[in-house]
Protein backbone atom coordinates (compact mmCIF):
# COMPACT_ATOMS: atom_id res chain seq x y z
CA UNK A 1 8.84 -16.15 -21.94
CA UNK A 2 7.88 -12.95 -23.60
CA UNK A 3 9.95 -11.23 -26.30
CA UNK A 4 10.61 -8.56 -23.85
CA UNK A 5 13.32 -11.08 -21.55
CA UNK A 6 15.01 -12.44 -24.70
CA UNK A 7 18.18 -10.44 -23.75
CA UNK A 8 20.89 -12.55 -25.59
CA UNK A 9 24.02 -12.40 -23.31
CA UNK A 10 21.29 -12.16 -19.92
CA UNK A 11 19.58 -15.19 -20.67
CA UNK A 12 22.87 -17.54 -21.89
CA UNK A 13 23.84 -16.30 -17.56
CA UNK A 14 20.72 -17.36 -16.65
CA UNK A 15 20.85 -20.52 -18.85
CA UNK A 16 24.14 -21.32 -16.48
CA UNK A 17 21.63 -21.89 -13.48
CA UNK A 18 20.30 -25.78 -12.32
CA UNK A 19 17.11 -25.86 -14.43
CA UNK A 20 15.19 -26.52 -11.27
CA UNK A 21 15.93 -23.12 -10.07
CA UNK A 22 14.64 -21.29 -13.76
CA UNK A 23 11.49 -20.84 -13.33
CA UNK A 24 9.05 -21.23 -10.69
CA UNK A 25 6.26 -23.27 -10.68
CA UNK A 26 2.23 -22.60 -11.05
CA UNK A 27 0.77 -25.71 -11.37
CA UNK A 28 -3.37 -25.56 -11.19
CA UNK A 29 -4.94 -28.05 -9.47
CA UNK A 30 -8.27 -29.76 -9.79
CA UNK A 31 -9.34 -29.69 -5.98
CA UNK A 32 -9.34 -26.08 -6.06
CA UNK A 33 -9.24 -24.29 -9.52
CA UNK A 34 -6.38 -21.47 -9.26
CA UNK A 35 -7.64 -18.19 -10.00
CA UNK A 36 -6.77 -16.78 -13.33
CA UNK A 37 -4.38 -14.24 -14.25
CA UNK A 38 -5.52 -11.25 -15.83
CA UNK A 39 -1.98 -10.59 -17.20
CA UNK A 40 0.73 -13.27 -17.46
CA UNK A 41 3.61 -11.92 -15.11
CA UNK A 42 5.57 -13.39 -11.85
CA UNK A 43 3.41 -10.33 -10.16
CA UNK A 44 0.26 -12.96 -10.30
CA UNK A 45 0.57 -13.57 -6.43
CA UNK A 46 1.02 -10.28 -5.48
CA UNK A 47 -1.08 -9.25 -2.29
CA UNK A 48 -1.61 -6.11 -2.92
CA UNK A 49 -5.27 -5.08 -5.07
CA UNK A 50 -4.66 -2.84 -8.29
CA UNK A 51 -6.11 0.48 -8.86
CA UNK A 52 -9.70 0.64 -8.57
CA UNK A 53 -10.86 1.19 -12.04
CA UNK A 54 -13.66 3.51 -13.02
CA UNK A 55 -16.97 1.12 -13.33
CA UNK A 56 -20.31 3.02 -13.56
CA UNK A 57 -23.71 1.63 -13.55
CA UNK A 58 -22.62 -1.38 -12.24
CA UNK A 59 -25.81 -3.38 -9.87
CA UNK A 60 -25.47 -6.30 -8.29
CA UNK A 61 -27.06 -8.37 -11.11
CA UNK A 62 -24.93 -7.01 -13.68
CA UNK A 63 -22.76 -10.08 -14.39
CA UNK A 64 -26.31 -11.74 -13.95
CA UNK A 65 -26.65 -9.87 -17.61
CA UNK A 66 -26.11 -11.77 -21.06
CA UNK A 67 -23.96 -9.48 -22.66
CA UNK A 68 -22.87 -12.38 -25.22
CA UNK A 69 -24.38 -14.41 -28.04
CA UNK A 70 -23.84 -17.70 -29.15
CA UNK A 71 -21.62 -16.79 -31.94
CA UNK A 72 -18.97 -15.25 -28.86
CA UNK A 73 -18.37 -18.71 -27.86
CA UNK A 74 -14.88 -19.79 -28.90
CA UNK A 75 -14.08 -21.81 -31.99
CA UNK A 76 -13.15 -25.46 -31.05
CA UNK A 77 -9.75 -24.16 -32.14
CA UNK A 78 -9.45 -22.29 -28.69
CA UNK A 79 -10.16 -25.00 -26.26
CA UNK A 80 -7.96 -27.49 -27.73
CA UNK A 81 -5.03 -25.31 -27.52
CA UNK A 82 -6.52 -24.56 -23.42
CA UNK A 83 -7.69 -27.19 -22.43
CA UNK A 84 -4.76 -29.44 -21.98
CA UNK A 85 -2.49 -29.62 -19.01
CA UNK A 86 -1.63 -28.31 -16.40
CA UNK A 87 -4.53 -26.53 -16.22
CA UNK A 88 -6.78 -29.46 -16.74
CA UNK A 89 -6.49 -32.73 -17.77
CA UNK A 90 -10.01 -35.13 -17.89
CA UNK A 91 -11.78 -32.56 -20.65
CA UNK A 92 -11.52 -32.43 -24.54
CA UNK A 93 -11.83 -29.62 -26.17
CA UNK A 94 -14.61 -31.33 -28.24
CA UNK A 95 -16.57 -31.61 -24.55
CA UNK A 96 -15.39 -27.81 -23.91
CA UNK A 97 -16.88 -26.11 -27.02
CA UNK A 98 -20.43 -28.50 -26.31
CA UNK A 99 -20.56 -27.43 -22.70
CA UNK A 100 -20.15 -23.80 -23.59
CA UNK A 101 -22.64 -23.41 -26.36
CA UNK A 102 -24.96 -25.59 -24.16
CA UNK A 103 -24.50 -22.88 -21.15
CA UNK A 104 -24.79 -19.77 -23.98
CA UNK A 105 -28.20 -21.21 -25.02
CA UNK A 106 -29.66 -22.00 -21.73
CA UNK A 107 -28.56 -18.38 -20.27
CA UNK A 108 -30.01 -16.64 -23.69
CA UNK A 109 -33.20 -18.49 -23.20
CA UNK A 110 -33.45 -18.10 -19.81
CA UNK A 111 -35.99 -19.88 -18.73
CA UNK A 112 -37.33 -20.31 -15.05
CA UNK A 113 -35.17 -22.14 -12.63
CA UNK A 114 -32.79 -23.47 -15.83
CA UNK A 115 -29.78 -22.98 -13.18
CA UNK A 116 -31.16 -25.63 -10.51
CA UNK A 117 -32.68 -27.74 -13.52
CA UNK A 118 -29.92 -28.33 -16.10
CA UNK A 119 -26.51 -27.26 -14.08
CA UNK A 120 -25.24 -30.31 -11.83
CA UNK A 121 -22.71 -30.83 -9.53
CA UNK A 122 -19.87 -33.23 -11.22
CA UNK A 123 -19.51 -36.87 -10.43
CA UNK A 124 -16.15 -38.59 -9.88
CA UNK A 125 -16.25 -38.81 -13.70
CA UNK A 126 -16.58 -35.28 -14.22
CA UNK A 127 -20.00 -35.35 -15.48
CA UNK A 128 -23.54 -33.78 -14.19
CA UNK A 129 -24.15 -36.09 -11.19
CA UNK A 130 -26.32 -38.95 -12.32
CA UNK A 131 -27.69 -37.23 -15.46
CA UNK A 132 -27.37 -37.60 -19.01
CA UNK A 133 -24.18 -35.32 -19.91
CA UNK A 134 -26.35 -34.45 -23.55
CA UNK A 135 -28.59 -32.63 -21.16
CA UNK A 136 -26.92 -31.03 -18.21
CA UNK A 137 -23.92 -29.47 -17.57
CA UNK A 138 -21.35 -30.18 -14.72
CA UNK A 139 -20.63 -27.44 -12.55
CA UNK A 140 -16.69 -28.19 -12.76
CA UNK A 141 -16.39 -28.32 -16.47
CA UNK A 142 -18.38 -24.46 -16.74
CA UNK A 143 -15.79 -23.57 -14.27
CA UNK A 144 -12.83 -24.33 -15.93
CA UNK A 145 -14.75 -23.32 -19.69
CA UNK A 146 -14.61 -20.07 -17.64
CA UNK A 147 -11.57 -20.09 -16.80
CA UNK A 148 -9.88 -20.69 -19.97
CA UNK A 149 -11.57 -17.74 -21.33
CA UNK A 150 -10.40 -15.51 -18.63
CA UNK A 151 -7.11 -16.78 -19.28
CA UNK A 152 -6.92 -15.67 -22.90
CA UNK A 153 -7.14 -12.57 -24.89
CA UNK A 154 -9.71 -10.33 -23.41
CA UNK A 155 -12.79 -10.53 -25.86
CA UNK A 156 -16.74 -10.67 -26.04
CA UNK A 157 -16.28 -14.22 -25.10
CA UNK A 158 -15.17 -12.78 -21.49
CA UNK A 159 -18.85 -11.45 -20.89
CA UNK A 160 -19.65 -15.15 -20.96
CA UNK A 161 -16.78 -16.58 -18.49
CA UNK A 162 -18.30 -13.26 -15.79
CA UNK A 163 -21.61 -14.88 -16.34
CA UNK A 164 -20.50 -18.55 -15.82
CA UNK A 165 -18.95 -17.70 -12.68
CA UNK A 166 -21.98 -15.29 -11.14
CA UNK A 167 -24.15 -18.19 -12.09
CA UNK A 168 -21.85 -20.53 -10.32
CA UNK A 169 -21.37 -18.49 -7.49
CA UNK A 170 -25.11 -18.24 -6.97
CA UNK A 171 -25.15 -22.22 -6.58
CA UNK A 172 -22.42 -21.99 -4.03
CA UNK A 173 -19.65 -23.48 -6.10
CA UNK A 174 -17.00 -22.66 -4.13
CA UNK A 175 -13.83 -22.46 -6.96
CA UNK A 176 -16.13 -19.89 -8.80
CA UNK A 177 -16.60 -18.14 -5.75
CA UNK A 178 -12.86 -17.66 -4.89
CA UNK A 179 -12.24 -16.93 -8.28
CA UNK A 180 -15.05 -13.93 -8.63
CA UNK A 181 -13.63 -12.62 -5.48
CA UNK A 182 -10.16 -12.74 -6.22
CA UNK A 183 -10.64 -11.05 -9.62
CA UNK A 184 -12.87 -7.95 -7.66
CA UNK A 185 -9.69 -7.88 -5.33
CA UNK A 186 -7.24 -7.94 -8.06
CA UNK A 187 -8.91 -5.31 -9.82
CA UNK A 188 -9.49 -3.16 -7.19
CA UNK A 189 -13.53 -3.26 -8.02
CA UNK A 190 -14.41 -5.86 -4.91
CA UNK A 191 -16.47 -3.02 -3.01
CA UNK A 192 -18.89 -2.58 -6.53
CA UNK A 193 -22.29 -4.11 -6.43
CA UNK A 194 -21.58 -6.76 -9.09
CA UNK A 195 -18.76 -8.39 -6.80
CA UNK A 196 -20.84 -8.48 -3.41
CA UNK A 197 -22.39 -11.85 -4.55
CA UNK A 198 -18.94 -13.43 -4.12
CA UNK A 199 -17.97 -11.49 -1.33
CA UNK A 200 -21.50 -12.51 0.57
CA UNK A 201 -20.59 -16.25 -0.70
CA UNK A 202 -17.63 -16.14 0.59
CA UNK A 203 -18.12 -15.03 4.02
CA UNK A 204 -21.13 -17.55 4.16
CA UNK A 205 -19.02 -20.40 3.43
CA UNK A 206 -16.34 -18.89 6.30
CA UNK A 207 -19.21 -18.43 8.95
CA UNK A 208 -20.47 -22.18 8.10
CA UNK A 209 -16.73 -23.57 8.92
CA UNK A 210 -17.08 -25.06 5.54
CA UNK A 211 -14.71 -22.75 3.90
CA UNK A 212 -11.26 -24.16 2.54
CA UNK A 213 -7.67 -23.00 3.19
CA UNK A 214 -8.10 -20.99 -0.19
CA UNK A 215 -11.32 -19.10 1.00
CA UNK A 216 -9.22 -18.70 4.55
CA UNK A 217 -6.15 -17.16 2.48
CA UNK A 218 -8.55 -15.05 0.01
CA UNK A 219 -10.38 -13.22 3.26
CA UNK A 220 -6.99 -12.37 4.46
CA UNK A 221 -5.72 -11.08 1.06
CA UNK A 222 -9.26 -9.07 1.74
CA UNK A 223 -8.23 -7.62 4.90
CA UNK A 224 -4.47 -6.96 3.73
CA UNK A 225 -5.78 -4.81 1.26
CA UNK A 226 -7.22 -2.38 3.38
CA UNK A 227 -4.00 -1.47 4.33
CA UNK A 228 -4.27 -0.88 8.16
CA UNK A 229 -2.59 -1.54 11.08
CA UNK A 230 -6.29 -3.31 12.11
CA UNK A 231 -6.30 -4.79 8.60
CA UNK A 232 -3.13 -6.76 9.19
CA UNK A 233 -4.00 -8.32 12.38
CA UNK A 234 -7.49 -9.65 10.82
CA UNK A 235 -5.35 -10.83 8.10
CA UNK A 236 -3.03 -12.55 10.13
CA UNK A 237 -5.69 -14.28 11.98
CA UNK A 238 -7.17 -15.38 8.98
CA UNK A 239 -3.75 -16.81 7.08
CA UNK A 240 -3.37 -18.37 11.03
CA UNK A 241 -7.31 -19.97 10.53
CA UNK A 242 -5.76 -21.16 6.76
CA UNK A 243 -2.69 -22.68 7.99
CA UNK A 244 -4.72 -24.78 10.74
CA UNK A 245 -7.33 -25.53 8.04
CA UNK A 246 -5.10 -27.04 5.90
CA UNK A 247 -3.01 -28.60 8.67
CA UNK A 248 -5.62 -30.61 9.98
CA UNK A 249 -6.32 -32.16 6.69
CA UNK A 250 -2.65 -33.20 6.02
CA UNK A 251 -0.31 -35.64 8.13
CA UNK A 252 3.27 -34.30 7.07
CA UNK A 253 5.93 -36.33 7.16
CA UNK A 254 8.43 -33.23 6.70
CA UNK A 255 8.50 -30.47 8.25
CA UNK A 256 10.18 -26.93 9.61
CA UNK A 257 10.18 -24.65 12.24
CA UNK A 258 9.03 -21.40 10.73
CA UNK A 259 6.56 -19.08 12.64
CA UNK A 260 2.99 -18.54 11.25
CA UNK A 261 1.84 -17.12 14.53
CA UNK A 262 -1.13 -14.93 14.48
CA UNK A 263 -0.22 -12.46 16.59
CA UNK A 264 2.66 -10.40 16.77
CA UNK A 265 3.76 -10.82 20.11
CA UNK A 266 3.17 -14.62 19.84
CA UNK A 267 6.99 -16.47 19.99
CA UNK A 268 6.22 -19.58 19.80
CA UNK A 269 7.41 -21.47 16.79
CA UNK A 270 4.83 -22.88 14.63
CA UNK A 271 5.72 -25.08 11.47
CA UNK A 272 5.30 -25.06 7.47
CA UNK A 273 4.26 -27.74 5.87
CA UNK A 274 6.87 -28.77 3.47
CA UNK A 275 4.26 -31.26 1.49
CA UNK A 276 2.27 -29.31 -1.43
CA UNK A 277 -0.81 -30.94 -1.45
CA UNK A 278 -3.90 -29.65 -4.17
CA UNK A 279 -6.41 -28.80 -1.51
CA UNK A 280 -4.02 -25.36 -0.66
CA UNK A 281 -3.35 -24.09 -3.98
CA UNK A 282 -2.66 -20.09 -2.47
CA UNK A 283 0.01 -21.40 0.14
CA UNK A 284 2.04 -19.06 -1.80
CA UNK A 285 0.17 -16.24 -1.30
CA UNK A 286 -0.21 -17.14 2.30
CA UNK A 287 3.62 -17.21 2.51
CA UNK A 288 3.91 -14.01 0.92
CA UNK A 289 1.21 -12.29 2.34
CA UNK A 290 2.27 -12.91 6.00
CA UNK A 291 6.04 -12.11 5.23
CA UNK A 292 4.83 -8.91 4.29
CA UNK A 293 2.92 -7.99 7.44
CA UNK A 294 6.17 -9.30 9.37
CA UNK A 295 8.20 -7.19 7.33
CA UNK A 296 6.29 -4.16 7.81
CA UNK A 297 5.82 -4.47 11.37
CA UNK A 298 10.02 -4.88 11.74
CA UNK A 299 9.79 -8.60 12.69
CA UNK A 300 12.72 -9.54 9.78
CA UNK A 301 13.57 -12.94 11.51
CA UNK A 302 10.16 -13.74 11.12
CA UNK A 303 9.41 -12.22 7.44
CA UNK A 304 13.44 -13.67 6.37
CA UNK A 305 11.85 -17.39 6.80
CA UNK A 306 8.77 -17.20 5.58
CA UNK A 307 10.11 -15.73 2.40
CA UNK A 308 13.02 -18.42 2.15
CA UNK A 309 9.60 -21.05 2.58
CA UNK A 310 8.60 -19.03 -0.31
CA UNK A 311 11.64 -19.06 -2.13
CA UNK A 312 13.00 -22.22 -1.60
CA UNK A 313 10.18 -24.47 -0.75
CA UNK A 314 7.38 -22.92 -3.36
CA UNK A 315 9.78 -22.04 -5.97
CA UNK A 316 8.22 -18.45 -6.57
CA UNK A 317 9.74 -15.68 -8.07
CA UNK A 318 8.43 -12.43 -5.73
CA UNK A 319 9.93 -15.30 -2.58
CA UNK A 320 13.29 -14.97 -4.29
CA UNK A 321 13.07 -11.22 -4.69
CA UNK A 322 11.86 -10.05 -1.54
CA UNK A 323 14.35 -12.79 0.44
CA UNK A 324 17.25 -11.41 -1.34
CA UNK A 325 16.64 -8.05 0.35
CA UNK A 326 16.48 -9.46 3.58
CA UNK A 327 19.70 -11.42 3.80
CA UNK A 328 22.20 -10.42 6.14
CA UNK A 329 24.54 -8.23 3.62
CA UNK A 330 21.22 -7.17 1.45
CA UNK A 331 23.55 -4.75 -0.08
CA UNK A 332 26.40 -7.13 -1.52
CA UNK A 333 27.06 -9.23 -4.62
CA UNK A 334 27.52 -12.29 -2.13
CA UNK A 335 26.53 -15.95 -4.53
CA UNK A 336 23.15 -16.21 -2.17
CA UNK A 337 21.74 -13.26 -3.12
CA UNK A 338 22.90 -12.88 -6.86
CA UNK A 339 21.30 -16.57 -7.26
CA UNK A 340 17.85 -15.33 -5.55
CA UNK A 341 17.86 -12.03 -8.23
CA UNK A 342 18.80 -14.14 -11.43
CA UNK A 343 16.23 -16.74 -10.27
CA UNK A 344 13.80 -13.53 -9.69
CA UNK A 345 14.51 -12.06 -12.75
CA UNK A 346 14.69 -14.77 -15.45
CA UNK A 347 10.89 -14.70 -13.93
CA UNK A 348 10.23 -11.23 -14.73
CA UNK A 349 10.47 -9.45 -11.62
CA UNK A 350 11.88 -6.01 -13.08
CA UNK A 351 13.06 -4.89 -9.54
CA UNK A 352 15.60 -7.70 -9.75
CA UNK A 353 16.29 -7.42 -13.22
CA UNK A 354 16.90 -3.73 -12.25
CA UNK A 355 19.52 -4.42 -9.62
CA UNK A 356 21.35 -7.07 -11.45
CA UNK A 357 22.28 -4.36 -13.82
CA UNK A 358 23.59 -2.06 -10.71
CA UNK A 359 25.32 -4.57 -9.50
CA UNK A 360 27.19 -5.62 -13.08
CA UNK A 361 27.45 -1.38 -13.44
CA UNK A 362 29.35 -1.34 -9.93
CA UNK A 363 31.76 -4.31 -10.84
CA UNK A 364 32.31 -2.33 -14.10
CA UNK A 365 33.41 0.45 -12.33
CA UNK A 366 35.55 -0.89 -9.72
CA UNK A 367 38.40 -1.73 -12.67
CA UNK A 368 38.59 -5.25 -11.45
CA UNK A 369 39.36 -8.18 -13.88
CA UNK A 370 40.61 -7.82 -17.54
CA UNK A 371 39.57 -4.90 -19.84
CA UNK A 372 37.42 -7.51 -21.54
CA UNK A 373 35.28 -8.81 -18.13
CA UNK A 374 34.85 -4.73 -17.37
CA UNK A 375 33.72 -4.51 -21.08
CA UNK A 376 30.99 -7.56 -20.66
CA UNK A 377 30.14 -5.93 -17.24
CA UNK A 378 29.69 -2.60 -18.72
CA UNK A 379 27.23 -4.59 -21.82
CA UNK A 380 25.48 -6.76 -19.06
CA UNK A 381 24.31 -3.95 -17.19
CA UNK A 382 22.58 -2.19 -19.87
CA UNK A 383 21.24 -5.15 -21.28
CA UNK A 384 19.64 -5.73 -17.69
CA UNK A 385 18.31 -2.72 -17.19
CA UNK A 386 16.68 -2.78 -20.93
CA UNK A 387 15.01 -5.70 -19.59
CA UNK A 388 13.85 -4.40 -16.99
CA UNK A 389 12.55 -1.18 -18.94
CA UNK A 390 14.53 1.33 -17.47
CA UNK A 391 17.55 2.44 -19.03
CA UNK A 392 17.32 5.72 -16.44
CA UNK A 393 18.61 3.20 -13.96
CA UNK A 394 22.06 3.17 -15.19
């Protein structure tokens, strides 16, 4: 937790809670690498693309470009404090620090076909399929080298993490491919040149039938950000294609009725897989994204139980949030929805942290309780809306 939610008397309430309920969970998976974050918040799953930034000259070759040297490659230093779980556990960081001056050197030389000659596909053991591991280079380790970069300080060394994943998206890696495309759409850069690789990746491993429930969810995320009425029904159909995807795949023993229908007018109640298994790492996004549409489109039955899914099931913070507006008495200090903001907040979602202060100002006010509980209300709500940033609130 960040020195901004070290609020003394916030925290020792939030301290009061289960410890199950503290924090959600973002565990990444091997099956399908989770894409990094470019800022460590609860915001990570957010649907919603930021604000196109201002890229100029960009072709599509440019993260083709070696804008690194060998000396950018991290000390060993770096990867033993990343690579470690739960990020990744079958790598050392002495393999790590190898691997990536190996890649650095092969991409700086750049000799003719040195992609299809010395990078492999891995083995069950992690290595270059049936080569010699001195000499070639394992498609899943330069993904997650990649990773771990992106998942640090921004530096020079990032030039080489955008240049691993290009290079694995051009060999049809498919975790490099989700996470090039989910950085363009996080970014808000997805319709520049150097992102249409993924994008065309992407949409080739979706017309083949060979794409995953992670490519299904990213497309939708695609189509949500477009922010149309036509959007939203191709993103619906597309979280629908991910749910099936990854239903088919799974025989769950538990399970509820929550609907995931495609279309709007469809009633009939579908069900959510209550088993997390690795080959669906975005099911939160999928929960989250759909909930959205529902809520937008007025369906709150519909949006109320897919966000409890999200809340209660997936353990995430936005889930908590956005289900704590939606309860029947949205506007009350009922237990429900003060547990869904604390959880939310102690998480970082400011909007929670926000009205946990409004709420502590309004039982302040009422002149309930002893001087001393009005005093600690009156002290609680400015310490929640410091943490949330926004003293104007009170």
């Amino acid at each position: 937790m960040s020195q901004r939610y070290t609020c003394t008397r916030c925290m020792r309430q939030l301290s009061q809670l289960p410890r199950g309920q503290r924090t959600p969970s973002n565990v990444f998976q091997r099956h399908i690498p989770a894409v990094p974050s470019i800022r460590s918040t609860a915001s990570h799953l957010h649907t919603s693309p930021a604000r196109p930034a201002k890229v100029r000259g960009t072709t599509r070759e440019s993260f083709a470009k070696a804008r690194f040297s060998r000396t950018d490659v991290p000390p060993r230093e770096f990867w033993a404090a990343q690579a470690r779980p739960p990020l990744v556990a079958d790598l050392t960081a002495d393999e790590c620090q190898r691997a990536a001056h190996q890649y650095a050197d092969l991409a700086l030389e750049d000799a003719a076909d040195w992609r299809q000659k010395r990078l492999k596909p891995a083995n069950a053991d992690g290595n270059a399929d049936g080569k010699d591991s001195s000499q070639y280079v394992s498609y899943y380790t330069l993904h997650y080298i990649a990773t771990m970069i992106t998942l640090g300080p921004r530096g020079p060394a990032w030039h080489l993490a955008t240049h691993i994943f290009h290079t694995l998206t051009q060999l049809g890696y498919e975790p490099s491919v989700l996470t090039l495309a989910r950085l363009g759409l996080r970014t808000g850069n997805l319709h520049l040149p150097h992102f249409r690789p993924a994008v065309d990746a992407l949409d080739r491993s979706l017309r083949s039938r060979r794409g995953s429930a992670d490519a299904c969810t990213l497309k939708a995320m695609m189509c949500m950000a477009q922010e149309t009425r036509e959007g939203d029904d191709e993103a619906l159909r597309w979280f629908r294609k991910a749910f099936d995807t990854h239903n088919s795949l799974v025989n769950s023993s538990t399970s509820s009725n929550t609907d995931l229908s495609a279309n709007s007018d469809d009633q009939d109640a579908k069900t959510v897989d209550r088993v997390l298994p690795q080959h669906w790492q975005w099911q939160t996004s999928f929960a989250l994204g759909t909930a959205a549409i529902r809520a937008r489109r007025g369906e709150t039955d519909k949006a109320r139980e897919l966000y409890r899914f999200a809340a209660r099931d997936l353990d995430n913070a936005k889930g908590c949030y956005e289900l704590a507006q939606l309860l029947d008495d949205a506007a009350g200090d009922h237990p429900e929805r003060r547990e869904l903001l604390e959880k939310a907040a102690v998480s970082g979602v400011d909007a929670a942290c926000r009205e946990l202060g409004v709420l502590e100002r309004e039982r302040a006010a009422a002149g309930l309780g002893s001087r001393k509980e009005r005093e600690e209300a009156r002290v609680l709500a400015e310490e929640w809306a410091a943490i949330a940033g926004d003293r104007a609130a009170l």
